[in-house]
N, C-alpha and C. Protein backbone atom coordinates (compact mmCIF):
# COMPACT_ATOMS: atom_id res chain seq x y z
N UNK A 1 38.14 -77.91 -9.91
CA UNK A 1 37.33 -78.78 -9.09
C UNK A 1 36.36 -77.98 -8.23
N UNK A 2 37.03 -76.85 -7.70
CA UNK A 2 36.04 -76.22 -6.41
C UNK A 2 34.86 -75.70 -7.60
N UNK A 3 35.05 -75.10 -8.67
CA UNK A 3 34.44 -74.42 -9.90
C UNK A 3 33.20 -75.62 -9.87
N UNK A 4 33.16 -77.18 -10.54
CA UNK A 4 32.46 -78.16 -10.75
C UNK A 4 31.66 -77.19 -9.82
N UNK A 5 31.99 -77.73 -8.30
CA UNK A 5 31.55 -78.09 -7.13
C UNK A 5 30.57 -76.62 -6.48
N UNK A 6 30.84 -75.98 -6.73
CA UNK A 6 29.89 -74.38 -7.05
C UNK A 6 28.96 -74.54 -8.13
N UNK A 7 29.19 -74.56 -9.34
CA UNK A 7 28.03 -74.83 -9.80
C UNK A 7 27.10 -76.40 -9.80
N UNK A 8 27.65 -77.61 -9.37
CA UNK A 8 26.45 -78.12 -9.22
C UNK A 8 25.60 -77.96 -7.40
N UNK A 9 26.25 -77.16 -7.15
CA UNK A 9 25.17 -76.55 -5.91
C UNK A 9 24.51 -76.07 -6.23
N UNK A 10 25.08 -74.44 -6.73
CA UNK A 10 23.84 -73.31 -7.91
C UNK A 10 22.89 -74.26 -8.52
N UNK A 11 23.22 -75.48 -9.25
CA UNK A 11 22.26 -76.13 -10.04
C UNK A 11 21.01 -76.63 -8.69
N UNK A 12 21.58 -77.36 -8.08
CA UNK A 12 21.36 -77.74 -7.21
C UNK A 12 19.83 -76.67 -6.61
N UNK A 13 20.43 -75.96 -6.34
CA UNK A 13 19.37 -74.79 -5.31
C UNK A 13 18.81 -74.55 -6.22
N UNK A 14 18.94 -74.26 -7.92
CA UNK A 14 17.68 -73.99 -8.76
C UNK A 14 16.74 -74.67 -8.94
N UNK A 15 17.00 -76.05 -9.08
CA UNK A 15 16.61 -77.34 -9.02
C UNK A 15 15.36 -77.44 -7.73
N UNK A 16 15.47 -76.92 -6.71
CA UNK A 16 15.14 -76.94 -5.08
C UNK A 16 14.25 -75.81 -5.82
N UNK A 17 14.49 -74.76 -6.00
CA UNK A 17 13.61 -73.26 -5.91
C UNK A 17 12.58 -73.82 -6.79
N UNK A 18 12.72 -74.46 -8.49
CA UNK A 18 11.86 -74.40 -9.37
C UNK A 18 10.92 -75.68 -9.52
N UNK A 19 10.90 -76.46 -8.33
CA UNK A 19 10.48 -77.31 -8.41
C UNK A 19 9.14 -77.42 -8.15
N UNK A 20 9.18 -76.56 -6.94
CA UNK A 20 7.59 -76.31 -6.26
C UNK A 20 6.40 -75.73 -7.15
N UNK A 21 7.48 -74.44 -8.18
CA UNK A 21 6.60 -73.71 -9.46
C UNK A 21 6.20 -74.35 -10.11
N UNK A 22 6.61 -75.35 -10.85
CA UNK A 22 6.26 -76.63 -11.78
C UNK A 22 5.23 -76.97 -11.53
N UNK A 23 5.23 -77.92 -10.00
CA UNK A 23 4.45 -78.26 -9.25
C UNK A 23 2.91 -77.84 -9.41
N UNK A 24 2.74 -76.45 -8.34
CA UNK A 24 1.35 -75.50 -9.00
C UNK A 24 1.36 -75.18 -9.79
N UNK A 25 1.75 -75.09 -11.37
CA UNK A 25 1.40 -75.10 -12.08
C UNK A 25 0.64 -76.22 -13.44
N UNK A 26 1.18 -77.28 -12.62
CA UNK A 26 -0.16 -78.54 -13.30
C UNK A 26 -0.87 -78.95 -12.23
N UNK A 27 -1.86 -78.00 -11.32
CA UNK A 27 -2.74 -78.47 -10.61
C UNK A 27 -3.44 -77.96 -11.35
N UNK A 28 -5.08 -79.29 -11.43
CA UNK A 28 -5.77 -79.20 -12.82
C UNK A 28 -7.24 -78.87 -11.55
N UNK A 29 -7.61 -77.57 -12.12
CA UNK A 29 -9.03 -77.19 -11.36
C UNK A 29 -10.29 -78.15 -11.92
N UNK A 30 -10.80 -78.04 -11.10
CA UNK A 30 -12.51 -78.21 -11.43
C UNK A 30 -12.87 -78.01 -11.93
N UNK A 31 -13.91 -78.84 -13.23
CA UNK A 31 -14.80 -78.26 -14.21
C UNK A 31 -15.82 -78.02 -13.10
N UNK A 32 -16.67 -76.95 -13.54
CA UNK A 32 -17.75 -76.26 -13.35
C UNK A 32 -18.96 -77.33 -13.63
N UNK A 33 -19.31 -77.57 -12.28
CA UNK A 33 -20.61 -78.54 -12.01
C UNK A 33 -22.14 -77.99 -11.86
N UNK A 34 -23.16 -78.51 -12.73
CA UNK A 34 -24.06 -77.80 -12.05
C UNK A 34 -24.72 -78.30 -10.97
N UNK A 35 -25.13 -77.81 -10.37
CA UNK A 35 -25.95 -78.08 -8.76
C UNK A 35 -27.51 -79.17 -9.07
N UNK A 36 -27.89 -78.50 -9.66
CA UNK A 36 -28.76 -79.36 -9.76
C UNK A 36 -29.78 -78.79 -11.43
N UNK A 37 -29.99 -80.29 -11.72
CA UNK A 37 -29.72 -81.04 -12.86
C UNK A 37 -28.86 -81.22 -13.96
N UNK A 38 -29.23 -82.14 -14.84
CA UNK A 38 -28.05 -82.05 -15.62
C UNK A 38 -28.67 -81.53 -17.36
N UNK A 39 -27.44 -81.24 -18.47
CA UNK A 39 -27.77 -81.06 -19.61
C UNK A 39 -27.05 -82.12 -20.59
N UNK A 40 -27.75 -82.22 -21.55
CA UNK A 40 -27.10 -83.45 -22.91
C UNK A 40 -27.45 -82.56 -23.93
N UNK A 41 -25.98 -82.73 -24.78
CA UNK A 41 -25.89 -82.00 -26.15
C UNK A 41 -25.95 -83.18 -27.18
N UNK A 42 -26.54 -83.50 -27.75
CA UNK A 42 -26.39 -84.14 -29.11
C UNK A 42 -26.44 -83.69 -30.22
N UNK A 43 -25.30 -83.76 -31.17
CA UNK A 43 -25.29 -83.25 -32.14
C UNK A 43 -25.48 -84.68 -33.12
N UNK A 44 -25.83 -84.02 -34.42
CA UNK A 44 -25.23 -85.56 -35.32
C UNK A 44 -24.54 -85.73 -36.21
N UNK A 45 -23.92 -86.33 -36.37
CA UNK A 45 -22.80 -87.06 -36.87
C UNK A 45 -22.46 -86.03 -38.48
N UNK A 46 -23.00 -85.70 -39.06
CA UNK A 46 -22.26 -84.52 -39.95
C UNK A 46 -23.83 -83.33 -40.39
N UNK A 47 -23.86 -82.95 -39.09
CA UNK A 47 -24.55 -81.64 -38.84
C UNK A 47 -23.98 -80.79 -38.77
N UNK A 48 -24.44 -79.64 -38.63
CA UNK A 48 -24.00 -77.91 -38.11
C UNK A 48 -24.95 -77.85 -37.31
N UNK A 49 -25.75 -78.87 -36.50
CA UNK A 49 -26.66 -77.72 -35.35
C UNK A 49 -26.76 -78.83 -34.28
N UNK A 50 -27.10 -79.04 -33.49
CA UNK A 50 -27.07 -79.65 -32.17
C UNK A 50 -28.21 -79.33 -31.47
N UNK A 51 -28.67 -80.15 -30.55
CA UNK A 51 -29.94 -80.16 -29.66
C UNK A 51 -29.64 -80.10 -28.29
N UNK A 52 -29.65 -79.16 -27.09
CA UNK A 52 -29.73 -79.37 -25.80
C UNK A 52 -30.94 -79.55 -25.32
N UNK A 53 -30.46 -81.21 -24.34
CA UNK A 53 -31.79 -80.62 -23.94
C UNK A 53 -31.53 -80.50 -21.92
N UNK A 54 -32.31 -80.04 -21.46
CA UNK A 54 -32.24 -80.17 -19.59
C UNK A 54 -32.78 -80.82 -19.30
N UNK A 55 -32.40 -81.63 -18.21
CA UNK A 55 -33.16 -82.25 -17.11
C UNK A 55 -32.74 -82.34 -15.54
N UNK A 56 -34.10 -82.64 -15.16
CA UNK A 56 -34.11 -82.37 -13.67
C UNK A 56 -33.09 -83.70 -13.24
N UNK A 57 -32.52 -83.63 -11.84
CA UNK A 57 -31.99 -84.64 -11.06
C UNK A 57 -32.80 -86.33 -11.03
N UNK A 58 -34.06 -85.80 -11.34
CA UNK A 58 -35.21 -87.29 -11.43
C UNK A 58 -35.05 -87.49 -13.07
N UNK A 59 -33.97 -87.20 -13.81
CA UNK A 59 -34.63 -87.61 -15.12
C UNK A 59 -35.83 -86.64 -15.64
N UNK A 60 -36.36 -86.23 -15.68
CA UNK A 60 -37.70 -85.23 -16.20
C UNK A 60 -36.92 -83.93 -17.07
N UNK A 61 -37.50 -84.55 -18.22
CA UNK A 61 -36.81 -82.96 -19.38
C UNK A 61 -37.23 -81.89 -18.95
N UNK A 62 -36.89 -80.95 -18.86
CA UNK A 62 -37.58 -79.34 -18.23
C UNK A 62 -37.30 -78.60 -19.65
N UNK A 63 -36.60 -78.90 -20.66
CA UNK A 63 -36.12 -77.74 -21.25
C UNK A 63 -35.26 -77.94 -22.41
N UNK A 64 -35.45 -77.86 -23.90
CA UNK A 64 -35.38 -78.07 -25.05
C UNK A 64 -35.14 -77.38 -26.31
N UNK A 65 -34.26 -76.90 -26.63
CA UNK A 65 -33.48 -76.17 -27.52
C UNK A 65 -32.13 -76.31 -28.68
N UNK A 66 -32.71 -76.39 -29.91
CA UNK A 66 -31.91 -76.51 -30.82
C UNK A 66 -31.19 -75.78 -31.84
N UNK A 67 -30.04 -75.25 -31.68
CA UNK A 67 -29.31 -74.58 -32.00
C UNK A 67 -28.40 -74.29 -33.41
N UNK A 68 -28.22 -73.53 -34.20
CA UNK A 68 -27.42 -73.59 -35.38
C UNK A 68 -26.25 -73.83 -35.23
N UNK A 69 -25.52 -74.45 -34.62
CA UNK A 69 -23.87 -74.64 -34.16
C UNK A 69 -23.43 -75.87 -33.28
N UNK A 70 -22.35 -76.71 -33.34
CA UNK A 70 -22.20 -77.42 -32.83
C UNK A 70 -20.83 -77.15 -31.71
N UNK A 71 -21.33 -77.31 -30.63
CA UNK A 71 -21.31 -77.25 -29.33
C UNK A 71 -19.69 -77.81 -28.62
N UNK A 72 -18.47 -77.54 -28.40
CA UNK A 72 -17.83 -78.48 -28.39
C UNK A 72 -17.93 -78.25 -26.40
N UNK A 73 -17.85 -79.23 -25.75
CA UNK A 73 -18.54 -79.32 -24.89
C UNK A 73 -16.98 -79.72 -23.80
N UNK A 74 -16.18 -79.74 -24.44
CA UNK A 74 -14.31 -80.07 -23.96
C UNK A 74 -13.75 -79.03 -22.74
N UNK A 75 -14.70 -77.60 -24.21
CA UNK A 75 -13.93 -76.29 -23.46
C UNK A 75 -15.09 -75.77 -22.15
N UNK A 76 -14.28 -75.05 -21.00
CA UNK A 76 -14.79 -75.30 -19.47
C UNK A 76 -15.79 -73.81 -19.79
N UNK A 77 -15.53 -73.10 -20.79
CA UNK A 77 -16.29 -71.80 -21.02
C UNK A 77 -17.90 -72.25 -21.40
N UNK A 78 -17.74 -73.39 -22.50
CA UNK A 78 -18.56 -74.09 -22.95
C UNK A 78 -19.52 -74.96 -21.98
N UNK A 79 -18.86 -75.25 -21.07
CA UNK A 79 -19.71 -76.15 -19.89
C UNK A 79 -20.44 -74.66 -19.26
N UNK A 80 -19.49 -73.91 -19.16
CA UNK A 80 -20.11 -72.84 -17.57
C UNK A 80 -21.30 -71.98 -18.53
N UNK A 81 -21.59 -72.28 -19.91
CA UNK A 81 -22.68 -71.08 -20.34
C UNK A 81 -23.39 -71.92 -20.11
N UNK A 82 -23.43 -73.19 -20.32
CA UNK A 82 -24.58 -74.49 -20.85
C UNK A 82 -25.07 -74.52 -19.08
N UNK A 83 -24.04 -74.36 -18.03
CA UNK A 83 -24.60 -74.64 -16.75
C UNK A 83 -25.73 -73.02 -16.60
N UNK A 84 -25.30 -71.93 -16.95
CA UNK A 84 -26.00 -70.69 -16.87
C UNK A 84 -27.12 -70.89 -17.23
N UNK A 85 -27.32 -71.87 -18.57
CA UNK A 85 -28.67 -71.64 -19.30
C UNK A 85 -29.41 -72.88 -18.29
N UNK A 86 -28.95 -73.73 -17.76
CA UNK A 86 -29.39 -74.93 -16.85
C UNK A 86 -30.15 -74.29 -15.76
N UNK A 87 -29.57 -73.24 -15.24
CA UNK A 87 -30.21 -72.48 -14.46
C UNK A 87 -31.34 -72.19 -13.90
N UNK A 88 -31.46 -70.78 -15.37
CA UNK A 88 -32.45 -70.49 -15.62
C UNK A 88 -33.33 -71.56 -15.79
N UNK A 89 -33.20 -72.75 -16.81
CA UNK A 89 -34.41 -73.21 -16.93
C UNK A 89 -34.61 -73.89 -15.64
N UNK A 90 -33.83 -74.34 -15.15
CA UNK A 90 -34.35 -74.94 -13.52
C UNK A 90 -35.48 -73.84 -12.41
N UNK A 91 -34.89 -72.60 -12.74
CA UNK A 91 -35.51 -71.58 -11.68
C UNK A 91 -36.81 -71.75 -12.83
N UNK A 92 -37.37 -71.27 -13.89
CA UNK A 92 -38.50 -71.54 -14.48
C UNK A 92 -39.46 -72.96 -14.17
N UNK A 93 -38.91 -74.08 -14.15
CA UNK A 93 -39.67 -75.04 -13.83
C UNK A 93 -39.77 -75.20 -12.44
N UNK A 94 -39.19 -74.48 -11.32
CA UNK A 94 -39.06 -74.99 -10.02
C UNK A 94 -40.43 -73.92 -9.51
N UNK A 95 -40.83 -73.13 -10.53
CA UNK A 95 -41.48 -72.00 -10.32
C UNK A 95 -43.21 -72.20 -11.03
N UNK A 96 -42.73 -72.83 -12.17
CA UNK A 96 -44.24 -73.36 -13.06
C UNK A 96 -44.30 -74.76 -13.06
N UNK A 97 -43.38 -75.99 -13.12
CA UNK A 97 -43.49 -77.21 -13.68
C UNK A 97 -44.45 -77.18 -14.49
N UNK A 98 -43.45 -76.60 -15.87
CA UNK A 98 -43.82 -76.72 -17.21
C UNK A 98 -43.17 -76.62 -17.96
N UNK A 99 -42.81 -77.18 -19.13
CA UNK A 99 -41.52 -76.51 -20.16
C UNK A 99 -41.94 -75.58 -20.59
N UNK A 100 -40.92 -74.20 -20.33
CA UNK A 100 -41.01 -73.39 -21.10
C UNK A 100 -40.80 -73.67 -22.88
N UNK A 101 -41.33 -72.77 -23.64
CA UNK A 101 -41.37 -72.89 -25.19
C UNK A 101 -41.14 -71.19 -25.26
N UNK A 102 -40.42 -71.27 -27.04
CA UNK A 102 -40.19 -70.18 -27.51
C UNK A 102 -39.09 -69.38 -26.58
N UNK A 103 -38.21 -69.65 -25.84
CA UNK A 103 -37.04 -69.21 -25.22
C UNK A 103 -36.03 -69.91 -25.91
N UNK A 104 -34.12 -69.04 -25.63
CA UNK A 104 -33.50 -69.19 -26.33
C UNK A 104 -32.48 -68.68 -25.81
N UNK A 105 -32.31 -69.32 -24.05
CA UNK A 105 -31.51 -69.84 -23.34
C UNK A 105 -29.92 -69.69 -23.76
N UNK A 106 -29.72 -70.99 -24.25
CA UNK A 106 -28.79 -71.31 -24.97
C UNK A 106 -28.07 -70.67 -25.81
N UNK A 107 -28.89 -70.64 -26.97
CA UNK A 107 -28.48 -69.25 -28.15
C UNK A 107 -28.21 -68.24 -27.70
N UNK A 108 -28.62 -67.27 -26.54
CA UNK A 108 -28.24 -65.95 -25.90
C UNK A 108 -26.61 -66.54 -25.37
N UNK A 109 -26.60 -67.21 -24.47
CA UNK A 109 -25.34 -67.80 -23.83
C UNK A 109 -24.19 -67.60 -24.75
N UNK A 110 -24.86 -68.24 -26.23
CA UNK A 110 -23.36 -68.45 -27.00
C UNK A 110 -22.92 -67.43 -28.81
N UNK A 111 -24.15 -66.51 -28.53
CA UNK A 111 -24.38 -65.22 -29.64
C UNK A 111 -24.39 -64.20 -29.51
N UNK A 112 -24.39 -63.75 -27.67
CA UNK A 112 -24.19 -62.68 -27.56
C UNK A 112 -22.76 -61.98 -27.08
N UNK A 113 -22.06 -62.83 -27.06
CA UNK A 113 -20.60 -62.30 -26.63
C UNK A 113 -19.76 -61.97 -27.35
């Protein structure tokens, strides 16, 4: 009896210790937001290449690029290059208001690593 009574304490206090670990370990972070504007990937429906394009916070495309690969947009690595290339093209238009052409943003982001 005293035997039971020892181990469902031990259980007990493991129970107490491993609970909190559990815990922080399904706290679900933040996807990676960009600041300002946003991007849309469309791919189509049985392609291999996909189109990003940017735009400013008003709606206004800044920035247009179509790619040999389709984009899965789930994974947070995948958001944080697409926000990198958002960037840049934001600092370019905040600087000319003009679309840049013949850049390749995007494609660097996801061909050179």
């Amino acid at each position: 009896m005293k035997r039971l009574f020892l181990f469902q304490l031990g259980l007990a206090a493991l129970l107490c210790y491993a609970a909190p670990l559990a815990s922080q370990a399904q706290t679900k972070h933040e996807s990676p937001v960009a600041r300002d504007g946003f991007w849309v990937v469309e791919t189509p429906p049985k392609g291999d290449s996909c189109v990003v394009r940017f735009y400013t916070n008003d709606k206004k495309l800044i920035y247009q690029e179509t790619i040999n690969r389709c984009l899965n947009i789930a994974r947070r690595q995948t958001r944080r290059q697409l926000n990198t290339a958002l960037d840049q093209a934001m600092f370019v238009w905040q600087a000319t208001h003009q679309i840049p052409t013949d850049r390749q943003w995007v494609a660097v982001q996801f061909y050179t690593k």
